[in-house]
PDB file of N, CA and C in Angstrom:
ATOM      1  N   UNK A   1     -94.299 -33.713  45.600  1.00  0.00           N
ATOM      2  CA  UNK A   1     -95.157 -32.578  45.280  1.00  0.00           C
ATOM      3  C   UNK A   1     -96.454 -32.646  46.079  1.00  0.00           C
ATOM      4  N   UNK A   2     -97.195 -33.168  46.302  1.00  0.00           N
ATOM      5  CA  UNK A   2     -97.997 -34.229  47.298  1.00  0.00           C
ATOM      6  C   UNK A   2     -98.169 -33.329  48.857  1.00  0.00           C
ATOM      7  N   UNK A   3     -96.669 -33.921  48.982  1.00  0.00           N
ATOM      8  CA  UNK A   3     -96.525 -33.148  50.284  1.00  0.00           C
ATOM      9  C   UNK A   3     -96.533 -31.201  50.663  1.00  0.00           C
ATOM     10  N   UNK A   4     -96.216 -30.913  49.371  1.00  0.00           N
ATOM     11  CA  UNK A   4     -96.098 -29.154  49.179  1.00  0.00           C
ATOM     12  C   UNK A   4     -97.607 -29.139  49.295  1.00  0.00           C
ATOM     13  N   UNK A   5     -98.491 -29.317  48.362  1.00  0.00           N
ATOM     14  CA  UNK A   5    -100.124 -29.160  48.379  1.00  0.00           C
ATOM     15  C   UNK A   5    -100.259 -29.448  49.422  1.00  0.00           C
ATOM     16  N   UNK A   6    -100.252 -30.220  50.192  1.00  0.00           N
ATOM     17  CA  UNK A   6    -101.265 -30.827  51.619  1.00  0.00           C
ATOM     18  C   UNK A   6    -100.407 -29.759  52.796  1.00  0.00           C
ATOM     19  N   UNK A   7     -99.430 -29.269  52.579  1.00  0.00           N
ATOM     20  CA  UNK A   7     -98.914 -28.458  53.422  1.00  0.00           C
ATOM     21  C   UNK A   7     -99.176 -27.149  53.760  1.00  0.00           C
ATOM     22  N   UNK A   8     -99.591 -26.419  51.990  1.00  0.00           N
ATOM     23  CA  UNK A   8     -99.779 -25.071  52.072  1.00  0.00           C
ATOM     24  C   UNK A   8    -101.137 -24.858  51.844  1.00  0.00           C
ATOM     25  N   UNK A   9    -102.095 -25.873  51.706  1.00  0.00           N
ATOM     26  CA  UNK A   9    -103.393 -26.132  51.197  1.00  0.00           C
ATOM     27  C   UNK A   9    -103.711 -25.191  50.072  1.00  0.00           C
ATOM     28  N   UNK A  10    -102.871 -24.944  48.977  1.00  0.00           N
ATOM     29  CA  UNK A  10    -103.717 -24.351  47.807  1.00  0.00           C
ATOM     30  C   UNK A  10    -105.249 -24.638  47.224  1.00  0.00           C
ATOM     31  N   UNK A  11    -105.805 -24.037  47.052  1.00  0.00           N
ATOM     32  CA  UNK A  11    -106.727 -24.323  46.380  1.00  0.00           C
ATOM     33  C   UNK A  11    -106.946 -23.668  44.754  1.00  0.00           C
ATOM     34  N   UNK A  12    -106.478 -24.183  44.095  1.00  0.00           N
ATOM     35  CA  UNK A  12    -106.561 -24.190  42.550  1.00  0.00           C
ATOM     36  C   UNK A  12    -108.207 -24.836  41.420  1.00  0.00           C
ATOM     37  N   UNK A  13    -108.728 -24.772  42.186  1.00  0.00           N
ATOM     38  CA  UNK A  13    -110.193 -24.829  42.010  1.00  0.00           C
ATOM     39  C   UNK A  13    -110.550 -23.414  40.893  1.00  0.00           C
ATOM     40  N   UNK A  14    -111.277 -24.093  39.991  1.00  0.00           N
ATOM     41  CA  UNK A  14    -111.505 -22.865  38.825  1.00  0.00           C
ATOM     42  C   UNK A  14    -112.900 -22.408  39.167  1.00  0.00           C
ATOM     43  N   UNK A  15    -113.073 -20.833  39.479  1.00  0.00           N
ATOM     44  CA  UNK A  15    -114.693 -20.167  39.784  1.00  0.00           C
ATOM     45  C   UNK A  15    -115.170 -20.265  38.224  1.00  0.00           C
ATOM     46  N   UNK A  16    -116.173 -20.995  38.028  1.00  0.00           N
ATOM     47  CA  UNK A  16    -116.959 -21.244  36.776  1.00  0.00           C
ATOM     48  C   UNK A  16    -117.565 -19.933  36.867  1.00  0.00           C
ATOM     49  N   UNK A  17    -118.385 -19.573  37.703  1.00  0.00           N
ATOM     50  CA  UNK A  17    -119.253 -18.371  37.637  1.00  0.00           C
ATOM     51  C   UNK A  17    -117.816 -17.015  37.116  1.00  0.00           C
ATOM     52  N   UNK A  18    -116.783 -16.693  37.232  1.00  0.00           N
ATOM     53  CA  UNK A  18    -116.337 -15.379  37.159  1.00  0.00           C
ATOM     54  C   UNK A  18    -115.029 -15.691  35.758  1.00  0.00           C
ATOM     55  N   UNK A  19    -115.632 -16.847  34.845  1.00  0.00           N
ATOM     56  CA  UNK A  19    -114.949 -16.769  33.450  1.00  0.00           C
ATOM     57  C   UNK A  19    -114.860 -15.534  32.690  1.00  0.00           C
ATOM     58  N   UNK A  20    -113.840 -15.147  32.499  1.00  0.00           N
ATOM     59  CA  UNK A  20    -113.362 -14.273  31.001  1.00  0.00           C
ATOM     60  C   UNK A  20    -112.723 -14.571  30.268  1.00  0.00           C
ATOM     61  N   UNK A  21    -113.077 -13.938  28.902  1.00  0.00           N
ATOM     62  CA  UNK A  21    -112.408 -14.135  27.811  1.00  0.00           C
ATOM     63  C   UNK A  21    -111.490 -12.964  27.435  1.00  0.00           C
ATOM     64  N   UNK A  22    -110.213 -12.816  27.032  1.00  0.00           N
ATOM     65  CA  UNK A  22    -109.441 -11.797  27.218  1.00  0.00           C
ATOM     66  C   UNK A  22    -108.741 -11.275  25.697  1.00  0.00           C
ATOM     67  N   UNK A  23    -109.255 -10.165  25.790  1.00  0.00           N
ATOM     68  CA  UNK A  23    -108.614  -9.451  24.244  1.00  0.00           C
ATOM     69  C   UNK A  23    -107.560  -8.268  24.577  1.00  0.00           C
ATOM     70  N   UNK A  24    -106.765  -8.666  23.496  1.00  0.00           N
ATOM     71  CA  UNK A  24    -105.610  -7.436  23.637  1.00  0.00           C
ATOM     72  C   UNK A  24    -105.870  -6.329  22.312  1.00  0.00           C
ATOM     73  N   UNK A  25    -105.573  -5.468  22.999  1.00  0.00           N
ATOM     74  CA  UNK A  25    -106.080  -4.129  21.643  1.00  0.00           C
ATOM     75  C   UNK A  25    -104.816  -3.309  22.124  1.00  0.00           C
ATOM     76  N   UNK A  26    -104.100  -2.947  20.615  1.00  0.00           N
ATOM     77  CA  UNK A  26    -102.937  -1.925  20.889  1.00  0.00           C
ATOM     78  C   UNK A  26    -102.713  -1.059  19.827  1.00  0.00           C
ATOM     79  N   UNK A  27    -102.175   0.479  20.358  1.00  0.00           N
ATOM     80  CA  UNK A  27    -102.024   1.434  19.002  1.00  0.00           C
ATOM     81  C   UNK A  27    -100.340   1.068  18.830  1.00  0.00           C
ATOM     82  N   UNK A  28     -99.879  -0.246  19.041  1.00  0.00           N
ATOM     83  CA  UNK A  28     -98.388  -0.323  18.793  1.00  0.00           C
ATOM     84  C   UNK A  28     -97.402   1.013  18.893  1.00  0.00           C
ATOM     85  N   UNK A  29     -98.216   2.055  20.355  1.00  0.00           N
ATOM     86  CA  UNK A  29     -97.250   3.152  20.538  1.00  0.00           C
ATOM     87  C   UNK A  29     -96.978   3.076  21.967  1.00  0.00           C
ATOM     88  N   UNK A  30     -98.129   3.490  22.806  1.00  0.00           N
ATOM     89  CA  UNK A  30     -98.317   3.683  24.297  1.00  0.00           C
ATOM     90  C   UNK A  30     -99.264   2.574  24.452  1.00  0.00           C
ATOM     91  N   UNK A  31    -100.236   2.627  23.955  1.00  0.00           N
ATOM     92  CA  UNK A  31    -101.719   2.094  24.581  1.00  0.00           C
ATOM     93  C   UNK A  31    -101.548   0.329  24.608  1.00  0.00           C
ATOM     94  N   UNK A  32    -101.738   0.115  25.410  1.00  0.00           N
ATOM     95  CA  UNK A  32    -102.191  -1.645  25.741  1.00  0.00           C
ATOM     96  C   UNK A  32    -103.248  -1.886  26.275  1.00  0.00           C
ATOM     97  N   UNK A  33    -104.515  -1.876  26.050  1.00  0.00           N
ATOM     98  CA  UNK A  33    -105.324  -2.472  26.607  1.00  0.00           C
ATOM     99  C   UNK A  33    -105.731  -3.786  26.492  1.00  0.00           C
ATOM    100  N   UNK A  34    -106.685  -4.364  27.920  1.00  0.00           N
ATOM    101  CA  UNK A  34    -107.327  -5.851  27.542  1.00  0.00           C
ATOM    102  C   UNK A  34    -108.593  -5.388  28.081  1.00  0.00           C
ATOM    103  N   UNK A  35    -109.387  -6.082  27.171  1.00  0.00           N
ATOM    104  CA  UNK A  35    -110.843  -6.392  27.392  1.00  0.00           C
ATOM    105  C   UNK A  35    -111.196  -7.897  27.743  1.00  0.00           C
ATOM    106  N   UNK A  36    -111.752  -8.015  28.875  1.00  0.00           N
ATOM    107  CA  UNK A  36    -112.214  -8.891  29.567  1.00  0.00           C
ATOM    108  C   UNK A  36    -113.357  -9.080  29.080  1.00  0.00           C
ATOM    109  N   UNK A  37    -113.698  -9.931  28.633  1.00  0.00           N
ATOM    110  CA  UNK A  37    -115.277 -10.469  28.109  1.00  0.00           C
ATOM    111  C   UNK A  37    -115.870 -11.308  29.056  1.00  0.00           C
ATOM    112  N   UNK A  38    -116.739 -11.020  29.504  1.00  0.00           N
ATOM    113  CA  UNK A  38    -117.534 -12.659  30.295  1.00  0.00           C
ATOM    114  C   UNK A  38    -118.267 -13.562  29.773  1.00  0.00           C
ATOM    115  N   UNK A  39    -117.723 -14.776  29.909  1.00  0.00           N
ATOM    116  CA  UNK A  39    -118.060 -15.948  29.598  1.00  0.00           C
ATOM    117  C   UNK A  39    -118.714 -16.523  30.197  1.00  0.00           C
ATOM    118  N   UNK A  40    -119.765 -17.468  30.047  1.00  0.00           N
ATOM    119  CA  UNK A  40    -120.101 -19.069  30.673  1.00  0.00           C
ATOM    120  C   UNK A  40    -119.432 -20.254  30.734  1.00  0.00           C
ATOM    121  N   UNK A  41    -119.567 -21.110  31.453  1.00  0.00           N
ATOM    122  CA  UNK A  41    -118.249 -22.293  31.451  1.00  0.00           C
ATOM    123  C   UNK A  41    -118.478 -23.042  29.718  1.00  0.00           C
ATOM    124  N   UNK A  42    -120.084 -22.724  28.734  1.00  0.00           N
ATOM    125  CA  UNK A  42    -119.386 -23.394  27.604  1.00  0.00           C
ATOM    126  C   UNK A  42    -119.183 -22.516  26.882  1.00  0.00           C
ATOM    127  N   UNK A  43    -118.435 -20.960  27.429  1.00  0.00           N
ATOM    128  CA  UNK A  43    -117.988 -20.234  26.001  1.00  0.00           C
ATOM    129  C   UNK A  43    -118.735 -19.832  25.560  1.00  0.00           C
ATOM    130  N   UNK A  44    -119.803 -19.534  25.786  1.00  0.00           N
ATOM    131  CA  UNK A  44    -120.970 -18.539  25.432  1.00  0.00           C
ATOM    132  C   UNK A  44    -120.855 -17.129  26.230  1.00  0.00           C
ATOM    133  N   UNK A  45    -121.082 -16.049  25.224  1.00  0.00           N
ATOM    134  CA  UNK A  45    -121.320 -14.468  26.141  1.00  0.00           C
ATOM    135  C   UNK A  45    -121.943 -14.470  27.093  1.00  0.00           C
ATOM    136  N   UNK A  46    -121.324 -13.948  28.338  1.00  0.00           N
ATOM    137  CA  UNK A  46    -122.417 -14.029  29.447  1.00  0.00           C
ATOM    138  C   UNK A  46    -123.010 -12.255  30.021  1.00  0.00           C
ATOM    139  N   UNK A  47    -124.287 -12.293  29.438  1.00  0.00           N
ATOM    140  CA  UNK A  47    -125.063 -11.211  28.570  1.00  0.00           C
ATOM    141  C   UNK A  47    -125.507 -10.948  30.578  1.00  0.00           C
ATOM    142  N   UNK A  48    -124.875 -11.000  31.469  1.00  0.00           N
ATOM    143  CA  UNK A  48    -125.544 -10.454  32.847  1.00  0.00           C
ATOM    144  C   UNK A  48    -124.420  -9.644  33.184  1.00  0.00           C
ATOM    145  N   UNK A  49    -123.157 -10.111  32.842  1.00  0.00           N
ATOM    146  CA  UNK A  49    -122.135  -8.932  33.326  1.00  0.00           C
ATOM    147  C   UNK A  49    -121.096  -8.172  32.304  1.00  0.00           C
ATOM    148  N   UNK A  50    -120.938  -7.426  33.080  1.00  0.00           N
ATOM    149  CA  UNK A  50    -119.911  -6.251  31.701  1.00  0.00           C
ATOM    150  C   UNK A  50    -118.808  -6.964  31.704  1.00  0.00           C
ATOM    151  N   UNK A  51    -118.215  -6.153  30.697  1.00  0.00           N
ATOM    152  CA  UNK A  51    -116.676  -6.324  30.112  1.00  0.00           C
ATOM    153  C   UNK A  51    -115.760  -5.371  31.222  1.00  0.00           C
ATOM    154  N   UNK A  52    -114.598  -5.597  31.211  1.00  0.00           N
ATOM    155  CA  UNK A  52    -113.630  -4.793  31.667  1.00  0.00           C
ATOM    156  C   UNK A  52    -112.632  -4.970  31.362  1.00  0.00           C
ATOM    157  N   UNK A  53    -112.037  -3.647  31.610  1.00  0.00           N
ATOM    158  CA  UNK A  53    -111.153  -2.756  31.084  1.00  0.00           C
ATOM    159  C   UNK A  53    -109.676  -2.212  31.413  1.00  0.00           C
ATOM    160  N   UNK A  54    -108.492  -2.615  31.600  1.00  0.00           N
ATOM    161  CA  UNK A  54    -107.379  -2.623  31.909  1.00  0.00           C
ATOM    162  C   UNK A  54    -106.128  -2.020  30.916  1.00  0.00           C
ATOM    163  N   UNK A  55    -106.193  -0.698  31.088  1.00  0.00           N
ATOM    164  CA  UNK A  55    -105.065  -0.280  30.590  1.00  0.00           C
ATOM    165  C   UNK A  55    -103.593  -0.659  30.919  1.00  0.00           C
ATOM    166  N   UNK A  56    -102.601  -0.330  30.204  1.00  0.00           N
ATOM    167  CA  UNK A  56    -101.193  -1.051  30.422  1.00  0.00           C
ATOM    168  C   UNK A  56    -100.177   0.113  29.172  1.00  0.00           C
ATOM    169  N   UNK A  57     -99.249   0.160  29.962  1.00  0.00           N
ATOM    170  CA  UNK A  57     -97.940   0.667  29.134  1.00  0.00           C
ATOM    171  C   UNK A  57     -96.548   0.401  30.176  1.00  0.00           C
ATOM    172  N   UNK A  58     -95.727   1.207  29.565  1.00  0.00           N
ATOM    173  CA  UNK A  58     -94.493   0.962  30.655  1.00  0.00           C
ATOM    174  C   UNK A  58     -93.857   2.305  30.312  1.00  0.00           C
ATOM    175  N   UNK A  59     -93.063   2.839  30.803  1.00  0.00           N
ATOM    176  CA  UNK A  59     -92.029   4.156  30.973  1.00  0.00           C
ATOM    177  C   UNK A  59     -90.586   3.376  30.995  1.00  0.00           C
ATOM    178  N   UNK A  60     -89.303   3.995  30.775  1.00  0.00           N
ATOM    179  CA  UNK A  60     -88.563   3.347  30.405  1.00  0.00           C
ATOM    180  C   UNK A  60     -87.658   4.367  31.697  1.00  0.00           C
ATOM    181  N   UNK A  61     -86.586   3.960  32.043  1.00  0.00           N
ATOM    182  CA  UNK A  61     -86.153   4.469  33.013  1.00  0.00           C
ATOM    183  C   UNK A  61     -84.564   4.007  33.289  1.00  0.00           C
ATOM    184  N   UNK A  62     -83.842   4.472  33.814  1.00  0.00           N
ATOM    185  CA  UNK A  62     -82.723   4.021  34.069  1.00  0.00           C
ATOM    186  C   UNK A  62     -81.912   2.419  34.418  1.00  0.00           C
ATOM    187  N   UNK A  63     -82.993   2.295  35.435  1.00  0.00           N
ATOM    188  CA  UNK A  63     -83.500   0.575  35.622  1.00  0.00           C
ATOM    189  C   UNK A  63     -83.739  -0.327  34.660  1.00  0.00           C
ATOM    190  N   UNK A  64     -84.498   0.445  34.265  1.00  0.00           N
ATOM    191  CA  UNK A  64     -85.257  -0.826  33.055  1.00  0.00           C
ATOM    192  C   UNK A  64     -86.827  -0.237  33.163  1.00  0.00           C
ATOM    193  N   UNK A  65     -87.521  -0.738  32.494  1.00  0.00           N
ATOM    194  CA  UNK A  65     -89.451  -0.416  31.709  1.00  0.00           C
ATOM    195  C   UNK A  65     -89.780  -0.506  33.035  1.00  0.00           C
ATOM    196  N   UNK A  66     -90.720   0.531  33.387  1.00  0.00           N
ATOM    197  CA  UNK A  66     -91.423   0.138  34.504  1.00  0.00           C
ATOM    198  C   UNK A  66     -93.075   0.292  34.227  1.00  0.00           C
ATOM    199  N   UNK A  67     -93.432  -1.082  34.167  1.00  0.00           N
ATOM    200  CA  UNK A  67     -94.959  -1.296  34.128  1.00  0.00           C
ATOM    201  C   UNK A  67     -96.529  -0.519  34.767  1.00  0.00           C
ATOM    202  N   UNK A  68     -97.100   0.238  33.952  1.00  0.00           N
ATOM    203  CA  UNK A  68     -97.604   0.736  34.630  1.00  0.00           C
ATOM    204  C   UNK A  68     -99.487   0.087  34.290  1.00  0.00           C
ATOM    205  N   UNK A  69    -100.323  -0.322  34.808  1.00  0.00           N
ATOM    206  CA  UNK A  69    -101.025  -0.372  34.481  1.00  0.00           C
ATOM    207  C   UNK A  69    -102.680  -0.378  35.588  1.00  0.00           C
ATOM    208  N   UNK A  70    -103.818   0.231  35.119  1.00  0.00           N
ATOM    209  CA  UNK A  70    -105.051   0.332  36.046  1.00  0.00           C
ATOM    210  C   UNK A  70    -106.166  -0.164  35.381  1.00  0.00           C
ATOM    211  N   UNK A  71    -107.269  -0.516  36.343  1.00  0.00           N
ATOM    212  CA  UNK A  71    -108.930  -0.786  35.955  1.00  0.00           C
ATOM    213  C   UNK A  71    -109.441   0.359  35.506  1.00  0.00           C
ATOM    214  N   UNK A  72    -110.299   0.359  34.090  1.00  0.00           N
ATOM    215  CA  UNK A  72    -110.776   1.724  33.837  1.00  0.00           C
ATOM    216  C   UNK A  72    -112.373   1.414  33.883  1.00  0.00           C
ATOM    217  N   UNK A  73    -112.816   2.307  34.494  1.00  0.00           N
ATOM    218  CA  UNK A  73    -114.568   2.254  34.427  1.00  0.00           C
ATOM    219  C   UNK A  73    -114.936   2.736  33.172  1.00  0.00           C
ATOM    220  N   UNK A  74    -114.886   1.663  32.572  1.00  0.00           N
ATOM    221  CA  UNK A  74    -115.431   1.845  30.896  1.00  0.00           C
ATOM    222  C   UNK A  74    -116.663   0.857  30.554  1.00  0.00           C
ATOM    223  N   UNK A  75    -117.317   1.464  30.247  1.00  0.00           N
ATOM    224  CA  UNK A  75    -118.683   0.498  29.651  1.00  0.00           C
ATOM    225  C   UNK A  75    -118.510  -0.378  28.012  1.00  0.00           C
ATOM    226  N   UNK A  76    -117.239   0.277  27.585  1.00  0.00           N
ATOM    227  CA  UNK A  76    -117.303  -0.133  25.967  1.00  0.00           C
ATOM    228  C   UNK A  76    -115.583   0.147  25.973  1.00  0.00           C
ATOM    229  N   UNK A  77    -114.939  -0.829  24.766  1.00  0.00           N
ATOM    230  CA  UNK A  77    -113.955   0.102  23.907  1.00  0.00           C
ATOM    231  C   UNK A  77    -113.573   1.340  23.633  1.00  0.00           C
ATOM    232  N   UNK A  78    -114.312   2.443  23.067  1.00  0.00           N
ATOM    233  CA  UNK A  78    -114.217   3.528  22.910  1.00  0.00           C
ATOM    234  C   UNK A  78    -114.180   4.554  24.385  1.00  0.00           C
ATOM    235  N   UNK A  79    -115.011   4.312  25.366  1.00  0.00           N
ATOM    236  CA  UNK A  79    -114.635   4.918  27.029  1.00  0.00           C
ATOM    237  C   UNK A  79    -113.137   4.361  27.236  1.00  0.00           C
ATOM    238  N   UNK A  80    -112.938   3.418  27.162  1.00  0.00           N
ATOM    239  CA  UNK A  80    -111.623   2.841  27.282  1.00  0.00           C
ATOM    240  C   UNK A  80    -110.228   3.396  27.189  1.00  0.00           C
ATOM    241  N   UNK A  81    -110.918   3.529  25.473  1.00  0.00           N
ATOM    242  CA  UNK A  81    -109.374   3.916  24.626  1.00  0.00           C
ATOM    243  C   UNK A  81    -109.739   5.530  25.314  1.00  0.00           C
ATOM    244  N   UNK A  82    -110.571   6.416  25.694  1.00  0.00           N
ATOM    245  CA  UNK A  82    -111.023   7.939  26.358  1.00  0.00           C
ATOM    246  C   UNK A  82    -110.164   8.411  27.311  1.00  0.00           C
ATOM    247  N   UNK A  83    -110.361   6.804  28.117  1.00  0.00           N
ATOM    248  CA  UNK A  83    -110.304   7.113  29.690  1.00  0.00           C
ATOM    249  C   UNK A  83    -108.498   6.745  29.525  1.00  0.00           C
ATOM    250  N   UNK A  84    -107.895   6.027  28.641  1.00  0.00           N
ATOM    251  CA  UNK A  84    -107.064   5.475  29.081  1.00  0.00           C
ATOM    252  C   UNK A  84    -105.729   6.398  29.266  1.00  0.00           C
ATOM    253  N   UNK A  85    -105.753   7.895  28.766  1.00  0.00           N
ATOM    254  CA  UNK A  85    -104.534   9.182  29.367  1.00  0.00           C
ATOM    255  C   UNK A  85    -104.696   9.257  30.577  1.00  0.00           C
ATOM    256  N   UNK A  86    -105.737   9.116  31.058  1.00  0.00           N
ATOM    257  CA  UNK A  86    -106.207   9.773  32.509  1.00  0.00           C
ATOM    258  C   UNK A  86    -106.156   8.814  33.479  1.00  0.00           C
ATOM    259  N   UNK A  87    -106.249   7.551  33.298  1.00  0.00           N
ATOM    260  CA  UNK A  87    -106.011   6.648  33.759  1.00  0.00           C
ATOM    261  C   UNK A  87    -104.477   6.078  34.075  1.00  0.00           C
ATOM    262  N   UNK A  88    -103.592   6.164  33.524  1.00  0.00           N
ATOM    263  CA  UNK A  88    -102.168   6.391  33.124  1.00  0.00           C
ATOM    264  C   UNK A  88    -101.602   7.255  33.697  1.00  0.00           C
ATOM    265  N   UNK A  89    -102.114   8.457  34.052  1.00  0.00           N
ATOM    266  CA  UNK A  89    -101.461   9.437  34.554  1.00  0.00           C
ATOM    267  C   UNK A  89    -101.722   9.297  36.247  1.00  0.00           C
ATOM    268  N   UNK A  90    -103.167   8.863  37.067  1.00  0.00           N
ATOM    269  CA  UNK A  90    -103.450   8.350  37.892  1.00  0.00           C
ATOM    270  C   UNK A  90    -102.597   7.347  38.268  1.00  0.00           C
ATOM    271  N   UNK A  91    -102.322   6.054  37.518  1.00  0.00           N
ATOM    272  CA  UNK A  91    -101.510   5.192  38.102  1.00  0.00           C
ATOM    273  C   UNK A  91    -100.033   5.834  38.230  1.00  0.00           C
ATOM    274  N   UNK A  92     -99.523   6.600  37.557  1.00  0.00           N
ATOM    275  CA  UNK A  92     -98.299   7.005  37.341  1.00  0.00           C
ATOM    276  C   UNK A  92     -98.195   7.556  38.702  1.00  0.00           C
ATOM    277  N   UNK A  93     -99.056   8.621  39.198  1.00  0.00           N
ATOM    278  CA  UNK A  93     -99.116   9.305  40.006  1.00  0.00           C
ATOM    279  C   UNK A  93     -98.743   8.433  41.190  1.00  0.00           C
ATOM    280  N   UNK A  94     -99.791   6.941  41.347  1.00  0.00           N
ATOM    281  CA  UNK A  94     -99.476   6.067  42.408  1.00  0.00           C
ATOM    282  C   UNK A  94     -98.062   5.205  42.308  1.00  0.00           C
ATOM    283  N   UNK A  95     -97.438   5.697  41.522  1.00  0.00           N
ATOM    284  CA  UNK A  95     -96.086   4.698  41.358  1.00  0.00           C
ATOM    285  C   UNK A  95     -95.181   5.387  42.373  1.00  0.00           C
ATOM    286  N   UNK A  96     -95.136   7.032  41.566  1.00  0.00           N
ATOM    287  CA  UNK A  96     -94.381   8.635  42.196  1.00  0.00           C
ATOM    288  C   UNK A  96     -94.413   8.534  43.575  1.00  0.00           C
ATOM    289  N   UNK A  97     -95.704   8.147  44.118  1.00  0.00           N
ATOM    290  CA  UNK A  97     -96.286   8.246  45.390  1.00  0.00           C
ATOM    291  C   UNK A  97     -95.485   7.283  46.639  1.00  0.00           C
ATOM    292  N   UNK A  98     -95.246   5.305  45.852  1.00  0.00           N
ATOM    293  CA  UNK A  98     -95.059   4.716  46.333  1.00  0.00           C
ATOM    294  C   UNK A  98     -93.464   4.531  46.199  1.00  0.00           C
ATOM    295  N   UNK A  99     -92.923   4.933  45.325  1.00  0.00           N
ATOM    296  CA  UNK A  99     -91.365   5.182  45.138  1.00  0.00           C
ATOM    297  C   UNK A  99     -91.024   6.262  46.444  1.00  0.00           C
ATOM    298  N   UNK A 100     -91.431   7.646  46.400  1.00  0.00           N
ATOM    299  CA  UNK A 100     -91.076   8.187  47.410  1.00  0.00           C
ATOM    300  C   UNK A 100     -91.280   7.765  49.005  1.00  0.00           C
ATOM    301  N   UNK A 101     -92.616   7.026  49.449  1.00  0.00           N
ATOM    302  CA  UNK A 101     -92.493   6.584  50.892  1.00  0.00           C
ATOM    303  C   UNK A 101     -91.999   5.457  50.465  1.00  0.00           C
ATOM    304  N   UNK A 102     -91.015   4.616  49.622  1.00  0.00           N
ATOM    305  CA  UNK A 102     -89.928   3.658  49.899  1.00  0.00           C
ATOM    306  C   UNK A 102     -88.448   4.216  50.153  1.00  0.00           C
ATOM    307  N   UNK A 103     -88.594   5.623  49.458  1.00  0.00           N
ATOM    308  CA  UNK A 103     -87.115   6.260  49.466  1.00  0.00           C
ATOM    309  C   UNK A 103     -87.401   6.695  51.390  1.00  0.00           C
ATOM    310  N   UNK A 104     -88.053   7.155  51.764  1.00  0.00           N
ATOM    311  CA  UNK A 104     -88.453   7.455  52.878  1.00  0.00           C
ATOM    312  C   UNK A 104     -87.898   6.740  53.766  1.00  0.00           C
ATOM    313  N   UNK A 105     -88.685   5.874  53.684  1.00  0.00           N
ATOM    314  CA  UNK A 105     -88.374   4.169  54.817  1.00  0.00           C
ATOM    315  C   UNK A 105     -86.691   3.906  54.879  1.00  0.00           C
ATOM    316  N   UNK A 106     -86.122   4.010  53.098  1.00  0.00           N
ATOM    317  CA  UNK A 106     -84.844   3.190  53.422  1.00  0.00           C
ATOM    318  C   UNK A 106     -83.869   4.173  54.067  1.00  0.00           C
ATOM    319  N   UNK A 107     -84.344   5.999  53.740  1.00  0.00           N
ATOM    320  CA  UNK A 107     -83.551   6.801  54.594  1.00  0.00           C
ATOM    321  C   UNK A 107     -83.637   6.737  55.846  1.00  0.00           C
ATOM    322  N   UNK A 108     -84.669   6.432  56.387  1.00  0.00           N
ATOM    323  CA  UNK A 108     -84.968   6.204  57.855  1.00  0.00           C
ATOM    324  C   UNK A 108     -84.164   4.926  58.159  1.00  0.00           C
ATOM    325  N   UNK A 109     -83.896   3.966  57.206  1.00  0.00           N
ATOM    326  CA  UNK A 109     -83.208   3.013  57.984  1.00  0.00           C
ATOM    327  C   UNK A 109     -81.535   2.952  57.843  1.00  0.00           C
ATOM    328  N   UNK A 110     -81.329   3.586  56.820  1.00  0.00           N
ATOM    329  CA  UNK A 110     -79.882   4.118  56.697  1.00  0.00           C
ATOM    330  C   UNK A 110     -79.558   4.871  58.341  1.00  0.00           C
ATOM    331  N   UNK A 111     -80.376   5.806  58.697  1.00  0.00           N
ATOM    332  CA  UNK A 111     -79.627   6.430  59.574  1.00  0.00           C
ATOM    333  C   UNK A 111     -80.090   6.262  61.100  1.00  0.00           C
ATOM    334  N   UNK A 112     -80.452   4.374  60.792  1.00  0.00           N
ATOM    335  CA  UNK A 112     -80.438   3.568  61.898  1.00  0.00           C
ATOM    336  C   UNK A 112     -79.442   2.727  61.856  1.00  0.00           C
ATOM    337  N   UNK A 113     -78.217   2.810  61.038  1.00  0.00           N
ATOM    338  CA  UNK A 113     -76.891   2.126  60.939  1.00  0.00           C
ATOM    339  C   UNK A 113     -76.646   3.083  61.957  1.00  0.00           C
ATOM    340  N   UNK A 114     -75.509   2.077  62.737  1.00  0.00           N
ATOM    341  CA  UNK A 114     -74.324   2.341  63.232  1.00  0.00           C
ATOM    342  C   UNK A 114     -73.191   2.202  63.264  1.00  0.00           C
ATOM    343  N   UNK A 115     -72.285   3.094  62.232  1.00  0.00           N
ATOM    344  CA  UNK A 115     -70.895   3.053  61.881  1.00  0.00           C
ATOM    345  C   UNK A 115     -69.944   2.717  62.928  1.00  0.00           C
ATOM    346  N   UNK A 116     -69.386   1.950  63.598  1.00  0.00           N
ATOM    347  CA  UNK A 116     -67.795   2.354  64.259  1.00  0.00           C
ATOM    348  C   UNK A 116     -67.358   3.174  63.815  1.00  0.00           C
ATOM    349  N   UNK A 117     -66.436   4.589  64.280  1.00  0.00           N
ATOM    350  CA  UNK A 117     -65.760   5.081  64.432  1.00  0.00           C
ATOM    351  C   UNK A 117     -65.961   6.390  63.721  1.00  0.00           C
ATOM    352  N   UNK A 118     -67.661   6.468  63.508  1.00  0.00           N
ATOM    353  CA  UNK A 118     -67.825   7.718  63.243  1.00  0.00           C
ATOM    354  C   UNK A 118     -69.134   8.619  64.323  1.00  0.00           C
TER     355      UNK A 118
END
């Protein structure tokens, strides 16, 4: 194992300065959010930077759940739980977005096959 670390040089070093503390809040329907709290390295509120805000759900689909989740510029809980339709629908939008230029790409490379005998 030794040799994997000194090879790929990870650095797994913990930033003391950018601690959070992490809460999950849910209406056990759609909504998942976490609130990021900032901490100090002894676990004390760290009263210089905000909280943030990460909505989360999933859509269910033929495949299987597909995860959808974004950063919401929320100052509090309540902006949060506000922002979090609009926020949802934004990421959704970027899923729609990135599904179609993949369908794109793989048609473009489909009809860079070359069949024999057709």
């Amino acid at each position: 194992m030794n040799t994997i670390n000194q090879e790929q040089k990870i650095d797994f070093t913990v930033d003391k300065n950018n601690l959070y503390k992490e809460e999950a809040i849910t209406d056990l329907k759609v909504a998942s959010l976490r609130q990021l709290l900032p901490i100090n390295v002894d676990g004390t509120k760290d009263e210089t930077r905000d909280a943030i805000y990460i909505g989360h759900t999933q859509l269910l689909s033929p495949q299987g759940p597909i995860p959808i989740q974004s950063k919401m510029a929320a100052k509090n809980l309540k902006e949060a739980i506000d922002e979090f339709p609009h926020a949802m629908q934004q990421a959704l939008a970027q899923v729609v977005e990135e599904v179609k230029k993949q369908q794109q790409v793989q048609k473009q490379n489909e009809s860079r096959i070359i069949i024999p005998g057709r």
